[in-house]
Structures are given as C-alpha cells and as structure tokens.
C-alpha atoms as a PDB file:
ATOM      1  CA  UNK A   1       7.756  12.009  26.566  1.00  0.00           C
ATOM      2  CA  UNK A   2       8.207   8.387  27.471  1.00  0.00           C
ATOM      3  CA  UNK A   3      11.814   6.723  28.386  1.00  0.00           C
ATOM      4  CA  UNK A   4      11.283   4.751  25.457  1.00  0.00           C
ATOM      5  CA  UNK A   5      11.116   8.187  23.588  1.00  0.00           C
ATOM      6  CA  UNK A   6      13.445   9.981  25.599  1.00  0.00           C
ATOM      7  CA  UNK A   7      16.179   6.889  24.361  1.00  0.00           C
ATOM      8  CA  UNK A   8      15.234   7.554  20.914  1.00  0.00           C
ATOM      9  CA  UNK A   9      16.469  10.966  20.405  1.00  0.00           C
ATOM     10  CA  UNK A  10      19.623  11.682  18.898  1.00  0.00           C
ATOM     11  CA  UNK A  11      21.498  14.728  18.020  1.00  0.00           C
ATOM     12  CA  UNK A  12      19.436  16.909  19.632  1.00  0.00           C
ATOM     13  CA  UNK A  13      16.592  15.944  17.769  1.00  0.00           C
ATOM     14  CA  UNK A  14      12.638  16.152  19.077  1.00  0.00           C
ATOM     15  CA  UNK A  15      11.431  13.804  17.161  1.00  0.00           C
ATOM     16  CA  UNK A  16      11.344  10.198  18.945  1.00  0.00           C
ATOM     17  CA  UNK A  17      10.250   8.213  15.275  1.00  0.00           C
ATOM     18  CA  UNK A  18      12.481   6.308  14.163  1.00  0.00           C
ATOM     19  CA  UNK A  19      12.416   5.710  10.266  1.00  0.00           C
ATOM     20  CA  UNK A  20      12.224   2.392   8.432  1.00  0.00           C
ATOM     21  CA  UNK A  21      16.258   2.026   7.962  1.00  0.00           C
ATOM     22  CA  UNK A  22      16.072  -1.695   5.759  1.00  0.00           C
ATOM     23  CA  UNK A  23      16.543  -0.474   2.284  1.00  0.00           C
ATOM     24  CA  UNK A  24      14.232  -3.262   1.238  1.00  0.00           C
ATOM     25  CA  UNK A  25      11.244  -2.097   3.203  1.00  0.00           C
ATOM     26  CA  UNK A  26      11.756   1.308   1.966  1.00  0.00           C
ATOM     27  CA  UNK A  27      11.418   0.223  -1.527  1.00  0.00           C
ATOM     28  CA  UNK A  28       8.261  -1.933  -0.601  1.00  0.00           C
ATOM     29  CA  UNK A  29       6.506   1.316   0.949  1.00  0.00           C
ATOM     30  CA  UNK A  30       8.304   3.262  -1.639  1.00  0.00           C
ATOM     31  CA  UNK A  31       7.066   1.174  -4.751  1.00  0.00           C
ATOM     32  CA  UNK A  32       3.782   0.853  -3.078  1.00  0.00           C
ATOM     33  CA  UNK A  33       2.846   4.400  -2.154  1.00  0.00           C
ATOM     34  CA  UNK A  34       3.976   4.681  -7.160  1.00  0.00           C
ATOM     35  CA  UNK A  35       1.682   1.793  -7.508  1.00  0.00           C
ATOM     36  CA  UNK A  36      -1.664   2.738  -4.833  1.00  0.00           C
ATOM     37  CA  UNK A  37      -1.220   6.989  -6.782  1.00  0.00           C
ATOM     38  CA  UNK A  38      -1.352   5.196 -10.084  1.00  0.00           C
ATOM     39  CA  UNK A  39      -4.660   3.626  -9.487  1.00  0.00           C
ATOM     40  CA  UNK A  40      -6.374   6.746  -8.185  1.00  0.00           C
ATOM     41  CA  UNK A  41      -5.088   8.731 -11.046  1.00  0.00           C
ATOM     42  CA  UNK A  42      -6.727   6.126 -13.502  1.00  0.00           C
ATOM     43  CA  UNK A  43      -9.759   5.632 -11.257  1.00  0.00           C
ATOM     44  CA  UNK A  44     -10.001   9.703 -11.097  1.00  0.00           C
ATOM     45  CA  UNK A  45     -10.210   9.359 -14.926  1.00  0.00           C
ATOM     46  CA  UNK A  46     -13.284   7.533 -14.647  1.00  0.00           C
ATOM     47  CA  UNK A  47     -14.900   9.247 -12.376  1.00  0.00           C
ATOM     48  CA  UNK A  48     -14.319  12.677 -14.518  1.00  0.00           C
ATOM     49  CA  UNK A  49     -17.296  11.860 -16.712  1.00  0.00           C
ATOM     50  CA  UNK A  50     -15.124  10.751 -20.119  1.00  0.00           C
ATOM     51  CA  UNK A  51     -16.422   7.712 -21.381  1.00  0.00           C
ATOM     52  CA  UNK A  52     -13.825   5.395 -21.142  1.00  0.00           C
ATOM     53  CA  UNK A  53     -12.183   3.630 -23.913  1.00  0.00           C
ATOM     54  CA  UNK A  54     -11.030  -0.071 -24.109  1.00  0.00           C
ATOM     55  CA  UNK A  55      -6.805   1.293 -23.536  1.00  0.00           C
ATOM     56  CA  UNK A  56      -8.523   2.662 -20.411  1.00  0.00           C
ATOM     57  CA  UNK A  57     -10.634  -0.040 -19.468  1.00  0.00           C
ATOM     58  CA  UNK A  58      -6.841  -2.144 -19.930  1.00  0.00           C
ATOM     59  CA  UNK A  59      -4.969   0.686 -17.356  1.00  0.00           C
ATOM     60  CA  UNK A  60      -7.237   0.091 -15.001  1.00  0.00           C
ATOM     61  CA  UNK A  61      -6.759  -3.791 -14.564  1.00  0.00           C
ATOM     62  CA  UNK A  62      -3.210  -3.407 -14.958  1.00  0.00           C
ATOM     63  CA  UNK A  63      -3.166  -0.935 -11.936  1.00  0.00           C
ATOM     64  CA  UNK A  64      -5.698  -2.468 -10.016  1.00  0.00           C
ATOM     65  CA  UNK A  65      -2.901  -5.828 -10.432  1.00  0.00           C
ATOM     66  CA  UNK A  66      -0.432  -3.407 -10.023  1.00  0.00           C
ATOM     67  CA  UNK A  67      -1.719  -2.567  -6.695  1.00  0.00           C
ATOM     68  CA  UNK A  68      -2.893  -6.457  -5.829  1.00  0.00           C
ATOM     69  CA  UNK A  69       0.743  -7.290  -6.290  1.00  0.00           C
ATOM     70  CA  UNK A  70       2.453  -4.325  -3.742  1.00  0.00           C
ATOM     71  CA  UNK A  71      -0.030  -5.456  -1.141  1.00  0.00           C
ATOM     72  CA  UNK A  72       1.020  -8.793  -0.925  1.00  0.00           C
ATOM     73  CA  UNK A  73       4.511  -7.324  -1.176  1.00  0.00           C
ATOM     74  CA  UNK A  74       4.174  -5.125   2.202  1.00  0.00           C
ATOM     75  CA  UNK A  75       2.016  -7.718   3.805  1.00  0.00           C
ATOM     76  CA  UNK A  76       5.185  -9.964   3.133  1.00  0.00           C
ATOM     77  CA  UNK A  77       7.720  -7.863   4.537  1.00  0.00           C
ATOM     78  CA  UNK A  78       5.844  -6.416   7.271  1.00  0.00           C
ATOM     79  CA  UNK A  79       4.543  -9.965   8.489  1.00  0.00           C
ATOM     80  CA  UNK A  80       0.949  -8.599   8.521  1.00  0.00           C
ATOM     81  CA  UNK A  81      -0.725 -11.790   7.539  1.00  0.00           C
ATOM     82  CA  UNK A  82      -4.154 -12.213   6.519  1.00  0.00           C
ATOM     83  CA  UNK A  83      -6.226  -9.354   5.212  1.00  0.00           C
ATOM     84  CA  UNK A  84     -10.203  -8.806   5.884  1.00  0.00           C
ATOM     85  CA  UNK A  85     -12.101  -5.304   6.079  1.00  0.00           C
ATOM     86  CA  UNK A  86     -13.125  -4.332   9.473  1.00  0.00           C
ATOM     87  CA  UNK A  87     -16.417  -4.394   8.321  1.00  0.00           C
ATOM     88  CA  UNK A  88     -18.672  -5.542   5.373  1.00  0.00           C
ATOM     89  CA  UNK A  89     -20.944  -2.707   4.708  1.00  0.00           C
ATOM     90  CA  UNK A  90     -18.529  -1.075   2.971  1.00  0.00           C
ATOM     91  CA  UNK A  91     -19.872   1.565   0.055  1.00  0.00           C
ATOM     92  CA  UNK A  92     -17.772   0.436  -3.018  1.00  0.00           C
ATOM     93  CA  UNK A  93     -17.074   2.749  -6.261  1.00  0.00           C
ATOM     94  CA  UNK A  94     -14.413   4.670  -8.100  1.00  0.00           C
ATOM     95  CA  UNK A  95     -15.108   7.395  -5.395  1.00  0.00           C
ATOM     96  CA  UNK A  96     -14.886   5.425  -2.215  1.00  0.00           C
ATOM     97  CA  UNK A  97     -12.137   3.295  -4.010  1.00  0.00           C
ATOM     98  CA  UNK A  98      -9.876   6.804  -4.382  1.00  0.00           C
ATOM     99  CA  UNK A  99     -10.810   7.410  -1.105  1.00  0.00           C
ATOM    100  CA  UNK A 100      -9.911   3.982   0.675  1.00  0.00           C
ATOM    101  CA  UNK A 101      -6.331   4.708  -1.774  1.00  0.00           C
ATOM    102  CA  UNK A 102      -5.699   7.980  -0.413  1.00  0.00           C
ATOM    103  CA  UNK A 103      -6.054   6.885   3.113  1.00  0.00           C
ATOM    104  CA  UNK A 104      -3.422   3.543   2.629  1.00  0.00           C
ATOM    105  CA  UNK A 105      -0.888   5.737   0.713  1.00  0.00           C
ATOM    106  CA  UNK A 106      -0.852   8.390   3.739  1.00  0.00           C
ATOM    107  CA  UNK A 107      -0.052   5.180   5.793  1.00  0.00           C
ATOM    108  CA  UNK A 108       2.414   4.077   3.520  1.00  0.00           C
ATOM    109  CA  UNK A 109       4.304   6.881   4.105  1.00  0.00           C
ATOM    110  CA  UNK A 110       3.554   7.551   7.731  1.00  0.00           C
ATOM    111  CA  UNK A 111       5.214   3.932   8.383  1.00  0.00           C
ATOM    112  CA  UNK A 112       8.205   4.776   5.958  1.00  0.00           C
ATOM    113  CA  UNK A 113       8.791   7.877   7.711  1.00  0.00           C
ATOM    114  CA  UNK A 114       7.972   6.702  11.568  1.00  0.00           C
ATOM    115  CA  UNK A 115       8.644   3.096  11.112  1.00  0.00           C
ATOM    116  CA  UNK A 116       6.050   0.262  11.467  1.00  0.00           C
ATOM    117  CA  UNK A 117       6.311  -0.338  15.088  1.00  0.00           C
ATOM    118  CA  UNK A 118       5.732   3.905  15.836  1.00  0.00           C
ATOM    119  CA  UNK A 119       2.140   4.381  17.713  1.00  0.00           C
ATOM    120  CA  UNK A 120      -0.141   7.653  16.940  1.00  0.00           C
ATOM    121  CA  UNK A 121       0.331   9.302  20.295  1.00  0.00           C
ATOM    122  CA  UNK A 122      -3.815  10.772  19.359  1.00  0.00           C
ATOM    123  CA  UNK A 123      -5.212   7.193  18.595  1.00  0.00           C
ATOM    124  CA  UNK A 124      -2.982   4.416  21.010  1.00  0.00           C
ATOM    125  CA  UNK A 125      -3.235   3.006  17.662  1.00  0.00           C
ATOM    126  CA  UNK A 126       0.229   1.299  15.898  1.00  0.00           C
ATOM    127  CA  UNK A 127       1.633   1.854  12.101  1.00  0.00           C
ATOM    128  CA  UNK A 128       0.830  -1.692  11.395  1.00  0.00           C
ATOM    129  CA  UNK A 129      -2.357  -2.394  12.743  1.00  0.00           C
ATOM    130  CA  UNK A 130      -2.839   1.458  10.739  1.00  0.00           C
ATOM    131  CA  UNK A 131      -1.313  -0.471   7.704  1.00  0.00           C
ATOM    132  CA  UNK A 132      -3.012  -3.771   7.999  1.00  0.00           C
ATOM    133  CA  UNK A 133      -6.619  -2.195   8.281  1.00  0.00           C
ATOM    134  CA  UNK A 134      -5.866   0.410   5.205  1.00  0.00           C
ATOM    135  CA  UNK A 135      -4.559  -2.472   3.276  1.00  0.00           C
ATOM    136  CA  UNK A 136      -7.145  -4.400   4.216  1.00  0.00           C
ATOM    137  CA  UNK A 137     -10.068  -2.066   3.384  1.00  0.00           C
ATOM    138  CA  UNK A 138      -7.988  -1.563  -0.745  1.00  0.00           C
ATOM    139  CA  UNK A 139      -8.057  -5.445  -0.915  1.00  0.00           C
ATOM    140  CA  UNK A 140     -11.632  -5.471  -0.311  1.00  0.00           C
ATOM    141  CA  UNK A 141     -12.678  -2.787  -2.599  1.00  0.00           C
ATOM    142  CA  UNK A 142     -10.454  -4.280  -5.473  1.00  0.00           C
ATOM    143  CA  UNK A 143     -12.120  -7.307  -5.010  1.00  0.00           C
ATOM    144  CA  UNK A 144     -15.617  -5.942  -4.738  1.00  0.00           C
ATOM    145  CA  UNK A 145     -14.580  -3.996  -7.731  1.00  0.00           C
ATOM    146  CA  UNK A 146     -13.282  -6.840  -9.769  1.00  0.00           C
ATOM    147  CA  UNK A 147     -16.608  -9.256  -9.366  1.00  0.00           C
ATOM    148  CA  UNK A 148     -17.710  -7.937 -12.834  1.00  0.00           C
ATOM    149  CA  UNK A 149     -16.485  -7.267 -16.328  1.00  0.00           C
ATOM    150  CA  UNK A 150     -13.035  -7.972 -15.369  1.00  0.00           C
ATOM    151  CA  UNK A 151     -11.086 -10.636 -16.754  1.00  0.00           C
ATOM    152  CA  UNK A 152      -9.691 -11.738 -13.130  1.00  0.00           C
ATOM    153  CA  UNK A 153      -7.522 -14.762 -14.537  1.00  0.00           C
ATOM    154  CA  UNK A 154      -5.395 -11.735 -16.668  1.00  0.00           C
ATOM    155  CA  UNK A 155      -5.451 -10.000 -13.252  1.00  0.00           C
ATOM    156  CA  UNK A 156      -4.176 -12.670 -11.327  1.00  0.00           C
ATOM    157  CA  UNK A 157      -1.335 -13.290 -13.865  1.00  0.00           C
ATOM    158  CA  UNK A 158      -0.671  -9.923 -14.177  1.00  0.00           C
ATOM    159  CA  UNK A 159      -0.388  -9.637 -10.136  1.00  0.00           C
ATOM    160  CA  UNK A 160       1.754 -12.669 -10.265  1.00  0.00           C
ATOM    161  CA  UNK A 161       4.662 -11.590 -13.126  1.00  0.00           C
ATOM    162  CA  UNK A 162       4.807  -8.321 -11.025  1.00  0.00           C
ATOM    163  CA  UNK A 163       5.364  -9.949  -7.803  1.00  0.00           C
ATOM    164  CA  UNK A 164       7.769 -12.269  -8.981  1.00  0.00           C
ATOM    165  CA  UNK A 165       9.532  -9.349 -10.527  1.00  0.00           C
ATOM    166  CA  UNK A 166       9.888  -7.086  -8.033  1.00  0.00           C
ATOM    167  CA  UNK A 167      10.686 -10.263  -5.833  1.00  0.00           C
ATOM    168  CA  UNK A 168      13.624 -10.183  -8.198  1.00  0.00           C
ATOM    169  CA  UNK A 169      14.534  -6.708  -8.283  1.00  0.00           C
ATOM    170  CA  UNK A 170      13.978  -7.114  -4.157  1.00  0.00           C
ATOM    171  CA  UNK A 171      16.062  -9.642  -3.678  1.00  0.00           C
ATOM    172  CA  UNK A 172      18.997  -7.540  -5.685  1.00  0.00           C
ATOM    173  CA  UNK A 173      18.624  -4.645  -3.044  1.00  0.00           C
ATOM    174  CA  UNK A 174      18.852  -7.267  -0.225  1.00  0.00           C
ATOM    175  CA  UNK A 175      22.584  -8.299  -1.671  1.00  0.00           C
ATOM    176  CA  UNK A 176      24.269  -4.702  -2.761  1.00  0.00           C
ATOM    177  CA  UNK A 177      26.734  -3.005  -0.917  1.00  0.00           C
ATOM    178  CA  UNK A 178      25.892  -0.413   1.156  1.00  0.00           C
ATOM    179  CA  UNK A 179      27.132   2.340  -0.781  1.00  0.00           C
END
C-alpha cells in the first residue's frame, strides 16, 4: 500500500477509497445511476421482441432525455468537459446501447463509492477518465440512436426542463443544513 493509502485509513479500516462526501455529487451519481437503469429497462423492452406501441415509442425519448440531461449534470460537477467516443466504429443498437448503459452505471457507482479521483490499482486507470470515457461512449450511442424517427427538438426540450430542474432541486441540497 502506498503512503498516500496508508494516510487514508481510518479506524482501522483496509480500505484506502475514500467516498464522494459532497451531498451534491452524491445526488448527481445517485440520480444518474435512476436515470442510465431507466433507459435500459425501456430499451430491454424493445429488444424483448413486443412490438412497441406509440406510449413506448414516447418512454423511450423521455429516458433517452432523461439520460442526455444527468450527463451533462455529472460532466458539470465533475469538471469533465467535452465528451467524444474513443473511437468511431462503434456497433450501435438497443443491445450495444444496454450494454454501453450497464458499463457507465457500474462507474457511476464505483466513483460514488471510491470517489472520482480513486485509481483502479488493475488498470493505472482513474474514476474520471473511467467516467468521462463511459459517458462519453452513452452520448455517442444516444446520438447515433436519435439520427432517425426521433423528434430531437422534443428531446432537447425535454433534456433542458430536466436540467434546469434538477439544477433547482441541486441547488436546494447545496443550501440545507447538514442535518
């Protein structure tokens, strides 16, 4: 274990992580981690073999906004800055899309538990560069996803009253007493 490690443990405890402590953050990864399970459940829908009906065609906009909106929240409050795949050849479907999901929400939670600054100790490889590439790859399949039979102007305002609301409802937890 590192010095840097060794200073991190308290009480006895093994475990060097340190969690994500600003109650903001934790609602970002928190509300997030809701937002990016939605989506696969409705995109899991599609890919059962049910036709689809136009209530489910509308759920699946409004979660694939849904999810638009928390990654521009996390991006925001983890100072990631702009998002682009790692690379272009990228299958895109429901599948890969549920896939791509599963993989960000694991490093949702990985950062909420460990903290965004925490390194795999396997990989050399950081929580946010984890975060930023996983993010990166869902923006890139939503948008892939999104270049046909979607009405993207009702996306993007949907994406924008839900950021602005949960700006709001942010902004709240930011003020409150610790209780």
């Amino acid at each position: 274990m590192s010095e840097e490690d060794e200073k991190r443990k308290f009480d006895g405890d093994p475990s060097p992580w340190i969690p994500e402590t600003d109650r903001v953050k934790i609602a970002v990864l928190g509300k997030a981690i809701e937002e990016f399970s939605e989506l696969m459940h409705v995109l899991a829908q599609y890919n059962s073999g049910i036709v689809p009906d136009a209530q489910d065609f509308t759920n699946l906009w409004h979660e694939i906004a849904d999810v638009r909106c928390q990654i521009s929240h996390v991006r925001k409050a983890f100072d990631l800055g702009l998002l682009y795949p790692s690379h272009h050849n990228i299958p895109v479907g429901t599948g890969y899309t549920m896939q791509v999901l599963a993989i960000a929400t694991n490093v949702l939670g990985r950062t909420l538990i460990q903290g965004i600054d925490e390194v795999e100790p396997s990989t050399g490889v950081s929580n946010r560069r984890r975060l930023w590439q996983a993010l990166s790859e869902v923006h890139h399949h939503l948008t892939v996803l999104t270049r046909d039979g979607f009405d993207l102007e009702a996306i993007l305002e949907r994406e924008d009253y839900k950021f602005n609301y949960l700006q709001r409802w942010l902004d709240q937890l930011q003020f409150m007493p610790e209780q």
